[in-house]
N, C-alpha and C. Protein backbone atom coordinates (compact mmCIF):
# COMPACT_ATOMS: atom_id res chain seq x y z
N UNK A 1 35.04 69.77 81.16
CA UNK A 1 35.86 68.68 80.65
C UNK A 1 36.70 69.22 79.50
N UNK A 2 37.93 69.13 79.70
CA UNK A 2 38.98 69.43 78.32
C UNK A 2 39.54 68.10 78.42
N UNK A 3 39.98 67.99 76.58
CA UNK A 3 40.52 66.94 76.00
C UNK A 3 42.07 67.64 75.55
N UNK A 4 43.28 66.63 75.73
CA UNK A 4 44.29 67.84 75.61
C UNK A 4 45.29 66.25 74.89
N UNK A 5 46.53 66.58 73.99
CA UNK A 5 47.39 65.84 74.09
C UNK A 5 48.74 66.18 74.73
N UNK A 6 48.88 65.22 75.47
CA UNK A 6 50.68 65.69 76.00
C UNK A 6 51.78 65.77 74.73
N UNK A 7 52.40 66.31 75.62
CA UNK A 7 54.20 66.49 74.69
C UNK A 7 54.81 65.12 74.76
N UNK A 8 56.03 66.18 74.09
CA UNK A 8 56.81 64.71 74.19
C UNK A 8 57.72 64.26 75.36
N UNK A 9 57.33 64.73 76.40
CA UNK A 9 57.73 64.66 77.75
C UNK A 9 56.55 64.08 78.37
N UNK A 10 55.28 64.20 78.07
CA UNK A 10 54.09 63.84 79.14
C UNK A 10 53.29 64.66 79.55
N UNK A 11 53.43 66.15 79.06
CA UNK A 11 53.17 67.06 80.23
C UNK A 11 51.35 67.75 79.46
N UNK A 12 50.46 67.76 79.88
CA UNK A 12 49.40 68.24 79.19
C UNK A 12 49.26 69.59 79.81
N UNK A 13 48.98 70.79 79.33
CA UNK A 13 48.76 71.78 79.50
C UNK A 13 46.72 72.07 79.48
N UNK A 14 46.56 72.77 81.06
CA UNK A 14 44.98 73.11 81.38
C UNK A 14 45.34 74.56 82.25
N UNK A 15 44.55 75.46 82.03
CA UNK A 15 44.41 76.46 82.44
C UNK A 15 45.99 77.33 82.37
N UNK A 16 46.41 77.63 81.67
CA UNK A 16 47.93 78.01 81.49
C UNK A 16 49.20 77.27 82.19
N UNK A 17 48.52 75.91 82.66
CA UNK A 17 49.57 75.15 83.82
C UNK A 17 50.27 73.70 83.32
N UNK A 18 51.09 73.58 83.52
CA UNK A 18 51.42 72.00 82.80
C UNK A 18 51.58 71.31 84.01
N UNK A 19 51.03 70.00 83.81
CA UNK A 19 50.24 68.75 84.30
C UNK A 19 51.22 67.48 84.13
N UNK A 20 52.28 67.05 84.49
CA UNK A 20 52.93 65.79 84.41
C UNK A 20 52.22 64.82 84.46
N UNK A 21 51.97 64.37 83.34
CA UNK A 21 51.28 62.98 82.96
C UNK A 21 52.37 61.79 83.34
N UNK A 22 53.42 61.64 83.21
CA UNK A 22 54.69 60.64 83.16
C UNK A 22 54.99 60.53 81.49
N UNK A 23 56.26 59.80 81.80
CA UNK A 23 56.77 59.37 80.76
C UNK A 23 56.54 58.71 79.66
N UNK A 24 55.57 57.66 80.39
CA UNK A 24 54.59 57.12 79.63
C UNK A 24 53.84 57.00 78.56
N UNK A 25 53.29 58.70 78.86
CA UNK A 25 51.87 58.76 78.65
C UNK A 25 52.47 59.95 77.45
N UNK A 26 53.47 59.65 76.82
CA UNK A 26 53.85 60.85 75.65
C UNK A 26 52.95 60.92 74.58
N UNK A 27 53.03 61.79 73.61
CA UNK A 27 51.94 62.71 72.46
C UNK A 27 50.54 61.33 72.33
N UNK A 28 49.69 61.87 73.76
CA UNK A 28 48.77 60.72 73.86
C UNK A 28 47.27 61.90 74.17
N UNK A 29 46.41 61.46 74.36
CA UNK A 29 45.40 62.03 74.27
C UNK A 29 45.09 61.89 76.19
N UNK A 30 44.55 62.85 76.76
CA UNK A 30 44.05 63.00 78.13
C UNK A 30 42.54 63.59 78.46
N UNK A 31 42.05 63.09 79.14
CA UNK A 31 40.46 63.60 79.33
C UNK A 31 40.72 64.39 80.70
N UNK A 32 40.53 65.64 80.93
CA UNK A 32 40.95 66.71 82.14
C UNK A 32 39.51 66.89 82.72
N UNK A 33 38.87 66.60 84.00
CA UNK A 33 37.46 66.89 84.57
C UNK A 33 37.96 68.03 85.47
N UNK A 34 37.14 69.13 85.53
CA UNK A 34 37.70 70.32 86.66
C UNK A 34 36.43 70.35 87.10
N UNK A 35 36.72 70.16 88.57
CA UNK A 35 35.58 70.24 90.01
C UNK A 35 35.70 71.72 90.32
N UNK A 36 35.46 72.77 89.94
CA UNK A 36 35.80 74.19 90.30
C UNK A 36 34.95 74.39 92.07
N UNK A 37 33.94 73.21 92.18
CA UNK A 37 33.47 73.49 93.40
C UNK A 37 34.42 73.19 94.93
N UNK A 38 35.00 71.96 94.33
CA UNK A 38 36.23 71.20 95.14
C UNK A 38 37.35 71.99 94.85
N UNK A 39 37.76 72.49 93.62
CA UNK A 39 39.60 73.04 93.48
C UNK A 39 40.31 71.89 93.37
N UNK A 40 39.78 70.79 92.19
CA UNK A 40 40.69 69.51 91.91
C UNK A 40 40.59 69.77 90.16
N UNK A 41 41.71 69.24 89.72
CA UNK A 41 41.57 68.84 88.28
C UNK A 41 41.64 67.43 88.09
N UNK A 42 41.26 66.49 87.25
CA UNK A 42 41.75 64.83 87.26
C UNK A 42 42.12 64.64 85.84
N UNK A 43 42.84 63.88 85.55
CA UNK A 43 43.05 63.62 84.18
C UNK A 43 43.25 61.66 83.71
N UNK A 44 42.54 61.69 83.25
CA UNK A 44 41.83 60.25 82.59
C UNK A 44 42.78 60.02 81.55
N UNK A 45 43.71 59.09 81.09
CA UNK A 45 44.16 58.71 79.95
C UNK A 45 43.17 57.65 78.90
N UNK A 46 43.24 58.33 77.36
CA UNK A 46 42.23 58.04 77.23
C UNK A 46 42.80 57.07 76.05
N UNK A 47 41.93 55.30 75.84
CA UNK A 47 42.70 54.57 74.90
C UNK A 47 41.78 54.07 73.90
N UNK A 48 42.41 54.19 72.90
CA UNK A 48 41.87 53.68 71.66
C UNK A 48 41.66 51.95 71.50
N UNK A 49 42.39 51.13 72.10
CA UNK A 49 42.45 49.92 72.43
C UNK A 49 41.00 49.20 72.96
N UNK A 50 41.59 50.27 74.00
CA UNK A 50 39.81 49.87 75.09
C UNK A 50 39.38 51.20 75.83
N UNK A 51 38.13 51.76 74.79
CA UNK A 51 37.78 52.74 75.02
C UNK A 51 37.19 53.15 76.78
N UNK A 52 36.61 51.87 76.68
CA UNK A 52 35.73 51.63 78.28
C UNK A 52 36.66 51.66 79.53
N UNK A 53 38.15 51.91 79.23
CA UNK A 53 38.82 51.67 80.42
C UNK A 53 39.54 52.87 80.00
N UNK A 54 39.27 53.99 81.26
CA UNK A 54 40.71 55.44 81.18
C UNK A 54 41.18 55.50 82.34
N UNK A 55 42.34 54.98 82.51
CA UNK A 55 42.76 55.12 83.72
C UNK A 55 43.27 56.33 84.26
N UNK A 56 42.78 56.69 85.87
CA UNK A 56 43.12 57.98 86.30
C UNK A 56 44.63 58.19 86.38
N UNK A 57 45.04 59.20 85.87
CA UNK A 57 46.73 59.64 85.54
C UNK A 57 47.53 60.52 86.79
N UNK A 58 46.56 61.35 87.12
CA UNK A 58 46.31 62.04 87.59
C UNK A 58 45.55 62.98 88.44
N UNK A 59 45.64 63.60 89.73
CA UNK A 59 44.71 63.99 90.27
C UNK A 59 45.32 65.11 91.08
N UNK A 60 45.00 66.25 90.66
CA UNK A 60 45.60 67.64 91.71
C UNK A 60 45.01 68.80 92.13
N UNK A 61 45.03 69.39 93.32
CA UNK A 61 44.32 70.60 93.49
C UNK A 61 44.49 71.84 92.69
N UNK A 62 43.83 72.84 92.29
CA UNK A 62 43.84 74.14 91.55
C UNK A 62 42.97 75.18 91.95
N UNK A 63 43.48 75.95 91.79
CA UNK A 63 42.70 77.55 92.15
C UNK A 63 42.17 77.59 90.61
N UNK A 64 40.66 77.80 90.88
CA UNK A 64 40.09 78.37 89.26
C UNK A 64 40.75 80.19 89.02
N UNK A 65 40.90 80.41 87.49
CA UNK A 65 41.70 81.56 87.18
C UNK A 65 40.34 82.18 87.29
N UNK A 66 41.05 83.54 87.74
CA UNK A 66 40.18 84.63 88.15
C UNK A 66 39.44 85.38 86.51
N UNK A 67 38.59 86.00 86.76
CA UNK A 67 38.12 86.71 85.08
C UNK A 67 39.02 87.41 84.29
N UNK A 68 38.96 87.47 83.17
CA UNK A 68 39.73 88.06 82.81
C UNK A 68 41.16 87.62 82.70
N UNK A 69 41.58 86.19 83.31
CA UNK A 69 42.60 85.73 82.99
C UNK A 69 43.01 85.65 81.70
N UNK A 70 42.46 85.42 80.59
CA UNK A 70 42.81 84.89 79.20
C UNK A 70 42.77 86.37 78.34
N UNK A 71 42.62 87.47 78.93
CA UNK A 71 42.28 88.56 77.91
C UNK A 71 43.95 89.22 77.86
């Protein structure tokens, strides 16, 4: 699980990749779940209003980065 905020476009960045949240959803906070068993990422918008409700933003397939990606 990564917690990420978008830009000022929407876009949240996970695994070196940017993620179009929409327009919407600008310098906002996102909850990212990665299924590495499936090859999905999801991303939950997450609200201060009403914590109990994150609606899914997002949902896309991904290749997990190989080792050694980040070095």
């Amino acid at each position: 699980i990564f917690i990420r905020r978008t830009s000022d476009h929407g876009i949240a960045k996970v695994f070196g990749r940017e993620h179009p949240m929409g327009e919407h959803w600008c310098h906002r906070l996102v909850r990212c779940e990665a299924d590495l068993a499936a090859g999905t990422l999801r991303f939950f918008g997450l609200r201060r209003a009403d914590p109990s409700r994150q609606p899914l933003l997002l949902e896309t397939s991904f290749t997990p980065p190989r080792a050694g990606f980040y070095e």
